[in-house]
N, C-alpha and C. Protein backbone atom coordinates (compact mmCIF):
# COMPACT_ATOMS: atom_id res chain seq x y z
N UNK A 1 -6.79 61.19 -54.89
CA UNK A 1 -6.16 60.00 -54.40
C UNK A 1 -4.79 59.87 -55.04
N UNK A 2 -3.80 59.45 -54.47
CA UNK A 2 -2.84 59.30 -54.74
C UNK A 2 -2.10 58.50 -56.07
N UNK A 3 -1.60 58.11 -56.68
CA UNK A 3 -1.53 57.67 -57.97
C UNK A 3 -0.57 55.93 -57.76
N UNK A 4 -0.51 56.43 -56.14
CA UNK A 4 0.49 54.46 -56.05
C UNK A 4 -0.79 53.39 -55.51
N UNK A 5 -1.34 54.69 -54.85
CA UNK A 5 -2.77 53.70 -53.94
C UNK A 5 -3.60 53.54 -55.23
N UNK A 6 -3.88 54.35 -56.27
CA UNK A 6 -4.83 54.23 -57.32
C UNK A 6 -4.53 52.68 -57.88
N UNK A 7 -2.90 52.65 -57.88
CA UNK A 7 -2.55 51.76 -59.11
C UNK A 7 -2.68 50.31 -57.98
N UNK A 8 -2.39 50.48 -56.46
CA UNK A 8 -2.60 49.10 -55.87
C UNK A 8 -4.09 48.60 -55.89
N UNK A 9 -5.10 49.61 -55.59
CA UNK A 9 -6.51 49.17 -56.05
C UNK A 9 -6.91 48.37 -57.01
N UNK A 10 -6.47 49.21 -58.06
CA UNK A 10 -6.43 48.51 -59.51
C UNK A 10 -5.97 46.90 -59.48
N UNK A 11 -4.57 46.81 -58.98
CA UNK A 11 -4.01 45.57 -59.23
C UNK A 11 -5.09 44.56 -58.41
N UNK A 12 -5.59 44.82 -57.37
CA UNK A 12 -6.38 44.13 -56.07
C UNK A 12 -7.62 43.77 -56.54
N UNK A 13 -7.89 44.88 -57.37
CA UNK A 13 -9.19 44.33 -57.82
C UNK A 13 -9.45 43.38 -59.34
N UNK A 14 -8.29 43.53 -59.84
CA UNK A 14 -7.80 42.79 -60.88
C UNK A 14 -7.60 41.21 -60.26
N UNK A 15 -7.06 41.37 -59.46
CA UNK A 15 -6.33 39.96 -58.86
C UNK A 15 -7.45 39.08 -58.17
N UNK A 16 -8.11 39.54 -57.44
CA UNK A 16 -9.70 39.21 -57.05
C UNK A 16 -10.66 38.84 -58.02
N UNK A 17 -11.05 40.20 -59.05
CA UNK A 17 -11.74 39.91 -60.15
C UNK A 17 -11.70 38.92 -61.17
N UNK A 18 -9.85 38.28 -61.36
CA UNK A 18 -9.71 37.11 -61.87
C UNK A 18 -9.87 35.88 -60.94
N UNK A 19 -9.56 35.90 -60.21
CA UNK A 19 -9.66 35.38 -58.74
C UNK A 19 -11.17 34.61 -59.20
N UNK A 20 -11.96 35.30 -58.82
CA UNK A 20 -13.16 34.70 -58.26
C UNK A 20 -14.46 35.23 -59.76
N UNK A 21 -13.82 35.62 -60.81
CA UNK A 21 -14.72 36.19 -61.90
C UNK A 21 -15.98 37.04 -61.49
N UNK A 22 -15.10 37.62 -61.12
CA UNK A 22 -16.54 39.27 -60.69
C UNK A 22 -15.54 40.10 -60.22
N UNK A 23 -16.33 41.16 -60.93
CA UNK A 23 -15.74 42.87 -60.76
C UNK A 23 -15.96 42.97 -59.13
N UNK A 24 -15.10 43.69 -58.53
CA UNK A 24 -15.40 43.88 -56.93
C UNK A 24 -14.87 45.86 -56.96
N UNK A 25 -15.69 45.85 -55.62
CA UNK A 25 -15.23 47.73 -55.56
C UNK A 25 -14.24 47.91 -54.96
N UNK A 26 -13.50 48.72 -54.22
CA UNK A 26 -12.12 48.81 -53.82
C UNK A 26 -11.90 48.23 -52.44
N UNK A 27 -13.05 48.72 -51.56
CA UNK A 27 -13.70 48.53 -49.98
C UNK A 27 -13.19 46.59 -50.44
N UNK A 28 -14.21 45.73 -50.53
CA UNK A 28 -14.05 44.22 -50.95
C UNK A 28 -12.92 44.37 -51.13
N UNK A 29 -11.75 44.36 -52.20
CA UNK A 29 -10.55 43.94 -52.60
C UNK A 29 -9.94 44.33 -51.45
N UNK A 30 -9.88 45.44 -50.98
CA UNK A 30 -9.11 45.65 -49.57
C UNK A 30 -9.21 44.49 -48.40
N UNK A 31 -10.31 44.34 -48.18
CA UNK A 31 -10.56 43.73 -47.16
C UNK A 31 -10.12 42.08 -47.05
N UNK A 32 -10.54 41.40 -48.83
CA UNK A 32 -10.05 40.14 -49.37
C UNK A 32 -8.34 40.19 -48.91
N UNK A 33 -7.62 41.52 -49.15
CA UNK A 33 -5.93 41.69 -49.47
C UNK A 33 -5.84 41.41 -47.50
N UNK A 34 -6.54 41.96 -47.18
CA UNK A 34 -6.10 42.16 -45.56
C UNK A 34 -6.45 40.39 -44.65
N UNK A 35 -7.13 39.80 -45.08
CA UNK A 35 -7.85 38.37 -44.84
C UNK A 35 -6.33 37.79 -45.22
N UNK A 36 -6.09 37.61 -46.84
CA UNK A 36 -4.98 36.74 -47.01
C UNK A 36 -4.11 36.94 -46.47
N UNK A 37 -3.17 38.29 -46.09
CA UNK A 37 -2.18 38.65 -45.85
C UNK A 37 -2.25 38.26 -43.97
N UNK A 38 -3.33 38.39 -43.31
CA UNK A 38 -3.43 37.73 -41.81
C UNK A 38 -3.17 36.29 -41.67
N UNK A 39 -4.23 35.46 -42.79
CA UNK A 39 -4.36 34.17 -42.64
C UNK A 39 -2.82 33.54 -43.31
N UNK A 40 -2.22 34.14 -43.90
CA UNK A 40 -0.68 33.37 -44.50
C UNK A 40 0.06 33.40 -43.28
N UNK A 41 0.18 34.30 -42.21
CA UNK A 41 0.78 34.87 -41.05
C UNK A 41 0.67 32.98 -40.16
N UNK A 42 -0.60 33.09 -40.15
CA UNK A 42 -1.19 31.82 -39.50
C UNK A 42 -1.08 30.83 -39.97
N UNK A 43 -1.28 30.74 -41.06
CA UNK A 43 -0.59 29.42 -41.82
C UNK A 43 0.67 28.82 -41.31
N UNK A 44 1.68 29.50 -41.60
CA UNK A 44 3.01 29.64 -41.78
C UNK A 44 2.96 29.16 -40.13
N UNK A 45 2.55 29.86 -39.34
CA UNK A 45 3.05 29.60 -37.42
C UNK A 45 2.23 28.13 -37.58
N UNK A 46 0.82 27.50 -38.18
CA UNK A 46 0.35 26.32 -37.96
C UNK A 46 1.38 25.21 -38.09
N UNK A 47 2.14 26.03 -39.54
CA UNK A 47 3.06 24.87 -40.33
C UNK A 47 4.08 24.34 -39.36
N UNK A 48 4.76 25.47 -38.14
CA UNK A 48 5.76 25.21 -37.90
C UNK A 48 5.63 24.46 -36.66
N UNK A 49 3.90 24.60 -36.06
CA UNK A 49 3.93 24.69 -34.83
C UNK A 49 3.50 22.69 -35.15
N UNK A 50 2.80 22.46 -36.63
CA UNK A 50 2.68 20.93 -36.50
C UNK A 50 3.83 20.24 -36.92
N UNK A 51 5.23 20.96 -37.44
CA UNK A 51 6.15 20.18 -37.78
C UNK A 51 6.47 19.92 -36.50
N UNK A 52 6.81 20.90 -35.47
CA UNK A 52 7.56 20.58 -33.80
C UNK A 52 6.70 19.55 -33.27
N UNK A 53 5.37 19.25 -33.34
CA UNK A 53 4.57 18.22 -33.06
C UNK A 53 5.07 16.98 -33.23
N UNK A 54 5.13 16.72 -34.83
CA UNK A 54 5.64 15.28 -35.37
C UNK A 54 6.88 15.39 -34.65
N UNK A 55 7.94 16.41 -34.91
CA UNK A 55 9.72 15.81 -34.39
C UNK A 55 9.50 15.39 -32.90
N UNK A 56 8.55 15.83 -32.20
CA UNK A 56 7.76 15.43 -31.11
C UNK A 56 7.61 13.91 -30.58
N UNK A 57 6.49 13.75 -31.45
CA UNK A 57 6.04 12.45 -31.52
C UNK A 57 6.94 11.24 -32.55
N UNK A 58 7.56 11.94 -32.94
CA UNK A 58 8.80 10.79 -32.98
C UNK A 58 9.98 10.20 -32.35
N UNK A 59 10.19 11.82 -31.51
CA UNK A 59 11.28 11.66 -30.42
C UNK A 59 10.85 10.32 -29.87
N UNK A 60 9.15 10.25 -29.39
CA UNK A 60 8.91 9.65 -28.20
C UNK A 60 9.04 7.97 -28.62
N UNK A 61 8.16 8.39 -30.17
CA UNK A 61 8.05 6.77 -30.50
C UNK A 61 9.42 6.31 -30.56
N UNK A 62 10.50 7.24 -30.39
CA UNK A 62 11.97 6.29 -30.85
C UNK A 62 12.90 5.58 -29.21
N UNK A 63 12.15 6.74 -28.60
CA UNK A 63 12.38 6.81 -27.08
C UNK A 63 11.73 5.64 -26.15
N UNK A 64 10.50 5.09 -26.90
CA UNK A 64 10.12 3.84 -26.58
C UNK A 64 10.34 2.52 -26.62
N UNK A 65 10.10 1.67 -25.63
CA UNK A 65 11.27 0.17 -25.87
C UNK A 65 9.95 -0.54 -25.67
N UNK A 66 9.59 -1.48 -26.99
CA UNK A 66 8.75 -2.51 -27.05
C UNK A 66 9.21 -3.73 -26.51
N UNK A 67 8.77 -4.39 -25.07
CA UNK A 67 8.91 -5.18 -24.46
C UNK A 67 8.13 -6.31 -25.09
N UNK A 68 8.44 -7.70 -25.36
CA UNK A 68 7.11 -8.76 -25.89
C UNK A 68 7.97 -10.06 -25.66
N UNK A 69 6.70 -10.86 -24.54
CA UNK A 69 7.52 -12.36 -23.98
C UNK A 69 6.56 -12.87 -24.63
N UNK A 70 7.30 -14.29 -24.34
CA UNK A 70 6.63 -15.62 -24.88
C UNK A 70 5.61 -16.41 -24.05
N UNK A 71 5.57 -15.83 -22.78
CA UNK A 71 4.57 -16.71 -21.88
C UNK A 71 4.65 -15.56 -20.64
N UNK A 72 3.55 -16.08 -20.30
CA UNK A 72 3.14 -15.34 -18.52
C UNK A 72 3.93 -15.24 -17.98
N UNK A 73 4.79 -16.81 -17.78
CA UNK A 73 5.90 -16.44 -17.00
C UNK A 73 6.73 -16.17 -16.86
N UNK A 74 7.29 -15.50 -18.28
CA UNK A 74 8.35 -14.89 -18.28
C UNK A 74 8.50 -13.22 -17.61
N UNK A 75 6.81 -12.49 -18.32
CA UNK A 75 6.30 -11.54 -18.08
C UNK A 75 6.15 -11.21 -16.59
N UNK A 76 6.14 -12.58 -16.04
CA UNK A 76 5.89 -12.27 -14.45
C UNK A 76 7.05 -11.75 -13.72
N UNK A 77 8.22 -13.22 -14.66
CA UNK A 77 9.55 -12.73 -13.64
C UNK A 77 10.23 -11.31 -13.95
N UNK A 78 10.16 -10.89 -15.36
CA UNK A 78 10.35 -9.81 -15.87
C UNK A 78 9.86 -8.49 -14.78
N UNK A 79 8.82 -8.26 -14.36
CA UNK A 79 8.03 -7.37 -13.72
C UNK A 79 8.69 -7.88 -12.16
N UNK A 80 8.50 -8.95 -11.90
CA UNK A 80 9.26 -9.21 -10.55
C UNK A 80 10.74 -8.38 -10.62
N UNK A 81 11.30 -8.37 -11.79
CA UNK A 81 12.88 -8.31 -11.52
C UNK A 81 13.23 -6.68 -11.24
N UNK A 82 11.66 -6.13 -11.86
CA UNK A 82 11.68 -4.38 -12.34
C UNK A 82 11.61 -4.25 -10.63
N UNK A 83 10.11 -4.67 -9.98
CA UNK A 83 9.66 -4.16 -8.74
C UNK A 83 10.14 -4.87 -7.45
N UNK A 84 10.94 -5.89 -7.65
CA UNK A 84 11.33 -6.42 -6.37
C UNK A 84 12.34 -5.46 -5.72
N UNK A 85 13.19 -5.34 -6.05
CA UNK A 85 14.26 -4.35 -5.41
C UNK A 85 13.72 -3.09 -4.57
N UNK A 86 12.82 -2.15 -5.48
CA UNK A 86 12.32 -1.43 -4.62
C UNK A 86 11.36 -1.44 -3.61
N UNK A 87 10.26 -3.09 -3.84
CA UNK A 87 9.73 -3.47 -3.09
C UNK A 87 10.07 -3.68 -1.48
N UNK A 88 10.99 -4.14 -1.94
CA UNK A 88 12.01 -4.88 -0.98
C UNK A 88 12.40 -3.73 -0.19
N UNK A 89 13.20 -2.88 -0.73
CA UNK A 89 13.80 -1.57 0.12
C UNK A 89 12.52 -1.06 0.71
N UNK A 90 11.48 -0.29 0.16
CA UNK A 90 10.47 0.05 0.78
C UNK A 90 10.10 -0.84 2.61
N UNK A 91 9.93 -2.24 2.43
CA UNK A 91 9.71 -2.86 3.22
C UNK A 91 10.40 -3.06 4.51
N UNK A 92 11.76 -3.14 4.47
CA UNK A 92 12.66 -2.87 5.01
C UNK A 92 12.94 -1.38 6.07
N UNK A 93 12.94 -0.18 4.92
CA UNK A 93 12.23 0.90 5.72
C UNK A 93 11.32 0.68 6.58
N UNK A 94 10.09 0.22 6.65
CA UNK A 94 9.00 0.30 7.01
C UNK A 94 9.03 -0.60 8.02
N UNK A 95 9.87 -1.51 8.17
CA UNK A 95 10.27 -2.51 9.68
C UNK A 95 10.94 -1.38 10.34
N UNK A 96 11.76 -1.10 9.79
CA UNK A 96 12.67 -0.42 10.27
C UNK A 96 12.39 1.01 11.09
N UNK A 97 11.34 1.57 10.70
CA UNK A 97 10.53 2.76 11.11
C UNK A 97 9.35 2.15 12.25
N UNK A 98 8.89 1.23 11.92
CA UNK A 98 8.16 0.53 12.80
C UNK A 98 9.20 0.33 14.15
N UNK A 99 9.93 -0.71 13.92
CA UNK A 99 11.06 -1.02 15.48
C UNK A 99 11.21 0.31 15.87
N UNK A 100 11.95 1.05 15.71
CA UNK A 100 12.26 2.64 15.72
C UNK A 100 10.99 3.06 17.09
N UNK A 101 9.71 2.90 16.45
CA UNK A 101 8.71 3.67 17.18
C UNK A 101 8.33 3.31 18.20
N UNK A 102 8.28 1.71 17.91
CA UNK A 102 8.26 0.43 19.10
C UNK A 102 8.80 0.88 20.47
N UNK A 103 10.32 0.58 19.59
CA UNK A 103 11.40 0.63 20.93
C UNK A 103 11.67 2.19 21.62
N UNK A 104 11.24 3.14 20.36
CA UNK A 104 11.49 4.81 21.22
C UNK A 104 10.11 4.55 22.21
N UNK A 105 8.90 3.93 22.04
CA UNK A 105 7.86 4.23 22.74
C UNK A 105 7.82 3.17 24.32
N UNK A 106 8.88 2.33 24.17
CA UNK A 106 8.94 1.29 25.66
C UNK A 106 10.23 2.21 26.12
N UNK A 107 10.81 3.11 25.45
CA UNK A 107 11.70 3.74 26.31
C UNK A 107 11.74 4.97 26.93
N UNK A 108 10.63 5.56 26.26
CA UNK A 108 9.74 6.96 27.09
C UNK A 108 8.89 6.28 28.20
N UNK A 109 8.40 4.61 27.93
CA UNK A 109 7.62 4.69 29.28
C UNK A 109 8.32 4.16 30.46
N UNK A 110 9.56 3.61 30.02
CA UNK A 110 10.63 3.29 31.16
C UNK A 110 11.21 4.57 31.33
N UNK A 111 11.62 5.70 30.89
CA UNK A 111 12.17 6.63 31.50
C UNK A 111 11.27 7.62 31.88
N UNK A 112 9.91 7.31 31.56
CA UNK A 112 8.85 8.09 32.84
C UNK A 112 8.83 7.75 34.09
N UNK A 113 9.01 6.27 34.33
CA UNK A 113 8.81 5.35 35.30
C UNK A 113 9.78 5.86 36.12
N UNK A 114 11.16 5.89 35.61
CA UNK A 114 12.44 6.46 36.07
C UNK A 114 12.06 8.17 36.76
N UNK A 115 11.54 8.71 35.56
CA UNK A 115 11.49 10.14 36.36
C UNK A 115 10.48 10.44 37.51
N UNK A 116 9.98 9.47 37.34
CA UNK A 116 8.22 9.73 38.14
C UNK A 116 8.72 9.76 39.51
N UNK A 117 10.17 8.13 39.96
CA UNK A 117 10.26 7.37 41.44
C UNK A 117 11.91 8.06 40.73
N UNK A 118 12.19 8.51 42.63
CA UNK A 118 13.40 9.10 42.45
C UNK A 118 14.19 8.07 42.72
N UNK A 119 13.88 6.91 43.89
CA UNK A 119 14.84 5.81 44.30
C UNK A 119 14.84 4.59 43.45
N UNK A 120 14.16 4.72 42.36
CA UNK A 120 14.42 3.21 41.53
C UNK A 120 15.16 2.72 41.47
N UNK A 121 16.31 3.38 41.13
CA UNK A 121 17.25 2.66 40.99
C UNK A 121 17.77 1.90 42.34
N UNK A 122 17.20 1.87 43.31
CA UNK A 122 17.62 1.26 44.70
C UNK A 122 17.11 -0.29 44.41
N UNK A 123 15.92 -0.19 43.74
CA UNK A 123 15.53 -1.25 43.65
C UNK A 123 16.35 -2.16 42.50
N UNK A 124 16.96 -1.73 41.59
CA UNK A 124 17.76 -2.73 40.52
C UNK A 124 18.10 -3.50 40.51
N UNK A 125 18.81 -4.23 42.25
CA UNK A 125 18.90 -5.62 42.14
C UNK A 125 17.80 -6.18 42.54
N UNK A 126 16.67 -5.95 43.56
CA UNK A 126 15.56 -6.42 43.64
C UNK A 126 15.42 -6.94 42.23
N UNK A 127 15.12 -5.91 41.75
CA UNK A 127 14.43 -6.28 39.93
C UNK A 127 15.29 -7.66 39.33
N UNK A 128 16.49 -7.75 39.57
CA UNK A 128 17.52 -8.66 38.95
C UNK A 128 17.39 -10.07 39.43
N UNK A 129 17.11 -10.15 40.82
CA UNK A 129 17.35 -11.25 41.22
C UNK A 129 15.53 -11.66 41.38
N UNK A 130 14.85 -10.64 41.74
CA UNK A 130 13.78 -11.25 42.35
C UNK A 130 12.96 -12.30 41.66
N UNK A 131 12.26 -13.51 41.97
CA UNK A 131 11.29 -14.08 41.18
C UNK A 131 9.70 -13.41 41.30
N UNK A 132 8.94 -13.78 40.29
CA UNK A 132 7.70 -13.08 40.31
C UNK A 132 6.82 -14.31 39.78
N UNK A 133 5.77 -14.43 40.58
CA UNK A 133 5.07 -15.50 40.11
C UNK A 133 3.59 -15.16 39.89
N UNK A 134 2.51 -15.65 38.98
CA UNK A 134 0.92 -15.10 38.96
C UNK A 134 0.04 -16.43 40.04
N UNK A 135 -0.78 -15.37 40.86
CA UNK A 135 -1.87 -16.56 41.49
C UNK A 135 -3.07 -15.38 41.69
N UNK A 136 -4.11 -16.11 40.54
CA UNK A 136 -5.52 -15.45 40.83
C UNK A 136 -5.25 -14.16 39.69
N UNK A 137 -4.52 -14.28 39.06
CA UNK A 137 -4.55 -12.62 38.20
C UNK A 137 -3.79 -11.90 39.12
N UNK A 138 -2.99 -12.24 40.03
CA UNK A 138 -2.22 -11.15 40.86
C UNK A 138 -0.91 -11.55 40.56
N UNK A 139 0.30 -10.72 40.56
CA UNK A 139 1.41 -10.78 40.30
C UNK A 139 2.36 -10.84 41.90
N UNK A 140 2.88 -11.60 42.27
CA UNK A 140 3.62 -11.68 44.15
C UNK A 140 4.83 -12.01 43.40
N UNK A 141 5.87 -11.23 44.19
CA UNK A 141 7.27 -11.52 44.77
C UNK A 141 7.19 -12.14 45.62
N UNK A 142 8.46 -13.40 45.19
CA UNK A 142 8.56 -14.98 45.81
C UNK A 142 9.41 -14.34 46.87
N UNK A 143 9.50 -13.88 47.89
CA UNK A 143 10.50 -14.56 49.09
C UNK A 143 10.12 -15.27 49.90
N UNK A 144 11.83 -15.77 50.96
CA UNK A 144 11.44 -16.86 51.41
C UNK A 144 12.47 -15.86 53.09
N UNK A 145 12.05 -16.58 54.04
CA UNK A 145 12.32 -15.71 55.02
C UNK A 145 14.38 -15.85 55.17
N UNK A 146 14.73 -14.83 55.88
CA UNK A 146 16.46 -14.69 55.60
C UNK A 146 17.31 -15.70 56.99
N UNK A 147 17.86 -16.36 56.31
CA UNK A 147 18.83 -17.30 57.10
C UNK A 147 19.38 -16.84 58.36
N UNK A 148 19.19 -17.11 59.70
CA UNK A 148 19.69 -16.64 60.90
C UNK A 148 21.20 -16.49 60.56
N UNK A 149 21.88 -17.48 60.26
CA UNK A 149 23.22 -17.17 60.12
C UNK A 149 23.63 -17.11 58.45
N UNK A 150 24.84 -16.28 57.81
CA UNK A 150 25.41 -16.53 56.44
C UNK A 150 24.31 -15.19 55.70
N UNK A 151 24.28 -15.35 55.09
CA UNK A 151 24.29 -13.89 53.83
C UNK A 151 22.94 -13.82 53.37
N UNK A 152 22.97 -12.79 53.17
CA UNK A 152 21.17 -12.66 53.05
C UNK A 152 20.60 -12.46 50.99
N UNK A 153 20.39 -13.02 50.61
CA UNK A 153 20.12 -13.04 49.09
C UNK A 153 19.19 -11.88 48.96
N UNK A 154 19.49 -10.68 47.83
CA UNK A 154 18.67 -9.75 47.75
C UNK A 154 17.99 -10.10 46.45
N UNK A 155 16.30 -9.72 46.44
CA UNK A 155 15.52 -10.89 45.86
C UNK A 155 15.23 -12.02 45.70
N UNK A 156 15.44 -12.37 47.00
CA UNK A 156 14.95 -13.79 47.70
C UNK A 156 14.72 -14.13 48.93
N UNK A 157 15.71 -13.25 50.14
CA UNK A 157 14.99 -13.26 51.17
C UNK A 157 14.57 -11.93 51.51
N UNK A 158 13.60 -12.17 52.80
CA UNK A 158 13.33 -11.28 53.34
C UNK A 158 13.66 -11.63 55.13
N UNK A 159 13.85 -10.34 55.66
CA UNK A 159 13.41 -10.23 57.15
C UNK A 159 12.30 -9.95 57.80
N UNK A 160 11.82 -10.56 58.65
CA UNK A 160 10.87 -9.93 59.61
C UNK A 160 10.80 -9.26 60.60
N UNK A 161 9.93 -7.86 60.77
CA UNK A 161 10.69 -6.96 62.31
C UNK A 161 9.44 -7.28 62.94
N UNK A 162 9.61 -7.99 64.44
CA UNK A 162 8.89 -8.27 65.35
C UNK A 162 8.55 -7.01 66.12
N UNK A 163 9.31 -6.40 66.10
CA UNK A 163 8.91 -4.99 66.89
C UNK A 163 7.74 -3.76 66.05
N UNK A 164 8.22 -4.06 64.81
CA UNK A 164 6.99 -3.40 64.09
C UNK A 164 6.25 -3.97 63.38
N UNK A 165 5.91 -5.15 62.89
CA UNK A 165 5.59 -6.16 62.64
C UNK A 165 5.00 -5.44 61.18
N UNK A 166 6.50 -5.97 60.44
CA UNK A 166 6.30 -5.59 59.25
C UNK A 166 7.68 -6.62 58.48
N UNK A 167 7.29 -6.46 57.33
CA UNK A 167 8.52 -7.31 56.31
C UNK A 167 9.71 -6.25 55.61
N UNK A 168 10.64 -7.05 55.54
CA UNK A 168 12.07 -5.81 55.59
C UNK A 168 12.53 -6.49 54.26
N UNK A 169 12.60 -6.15 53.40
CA UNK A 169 13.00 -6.71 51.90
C UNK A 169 14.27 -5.87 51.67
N UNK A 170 15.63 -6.90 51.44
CA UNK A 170 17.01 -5.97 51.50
C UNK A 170 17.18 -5.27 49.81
N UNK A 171 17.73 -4.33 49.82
CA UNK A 171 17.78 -4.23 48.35
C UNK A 171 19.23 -3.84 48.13
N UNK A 172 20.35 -4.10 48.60
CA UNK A 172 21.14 -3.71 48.67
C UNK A 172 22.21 -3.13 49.79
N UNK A 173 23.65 -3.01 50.00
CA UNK A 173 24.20 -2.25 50.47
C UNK A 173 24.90 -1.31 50.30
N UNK A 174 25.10 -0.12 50.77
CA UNK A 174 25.56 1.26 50.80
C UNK A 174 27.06 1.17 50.96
């Protein structure tokens, strides 16, 4: 055996043997030398890893703002003053997204209506002028028959054709 390893044995088992008052064989002192020399490794990373902890947990406690009222109601308006604003905006959106869907959804079913009838639009002053009245759950357009002489009101009178005996509702001229 070599004469540096002889003399580290020696010291190991010296250092142990005072250590713990008992002679130990070389195998033990080795194994004791290899334990400390791991566990100091670990120590040392525990030490550093619980100092970053505390600078940690102090950051936070310094980072914290102790709020403390004198009554409910201060606490109330306090919390009102935090959440109203965004309350508020939220709500606002949310009309606002609502109308949005409302009014896009009465205007897909008026411009179905539109695409469905090619001549609607013939009818537009009908629609403008005409009256509409309910009898029985039924909905009737009010006319009244068209003046022999002077101008004929579109959505209000009508003509009658004796020859085909049918009603002639004007909607306009060309």
């Amino acid at each position: 055996m070599n004469d540096q390893l002889r003399e580290l044995l020696n010291r190991l088992n010296g250092k142990y043997g005072q250590k713990y008052g008992h002679l130990m064989d070389d195998w033990t002192s080795m194994l004791l030398e290899e334990i400390h020399e791991n566990f100091a490794g670990l120590a040392a990373e525990i030490k550093s890893c619980t100092q970053a902890i505390g600078q940690a947990q102090t950051k936070i406690k310094t980072s914290q703002r102790a709020v403390h009222f004198g009554s409910t109601r201060e606490a109330l308006f306090y919390a009102l003053g935090v959440t109203a604003p965004g309350a508020i905006a939220v709500t606002i959106v949310s009309v606002l997204i609502f109308w949005y869907a409302y009014t896009e959804e009465r205007f897909q079913k008026r411009r179905n209506i539109i695409d469905a009838f090619e001549n609607v639009s013939d009818y537009k002053l009908l629609m403008q002028g005409g009256k509409v009245i309910e009898k029985d759950g039924v909905n009737y357009l009010v006319l009244r028959p068209a003046p022999s002489k002077g101008d004929i009101m579109i959505g209000e009178d009508y003509v009658y054709d004796h020859k085909n005996k049918r009603v002639l509702v004007p909607l306009g001229r060309k």
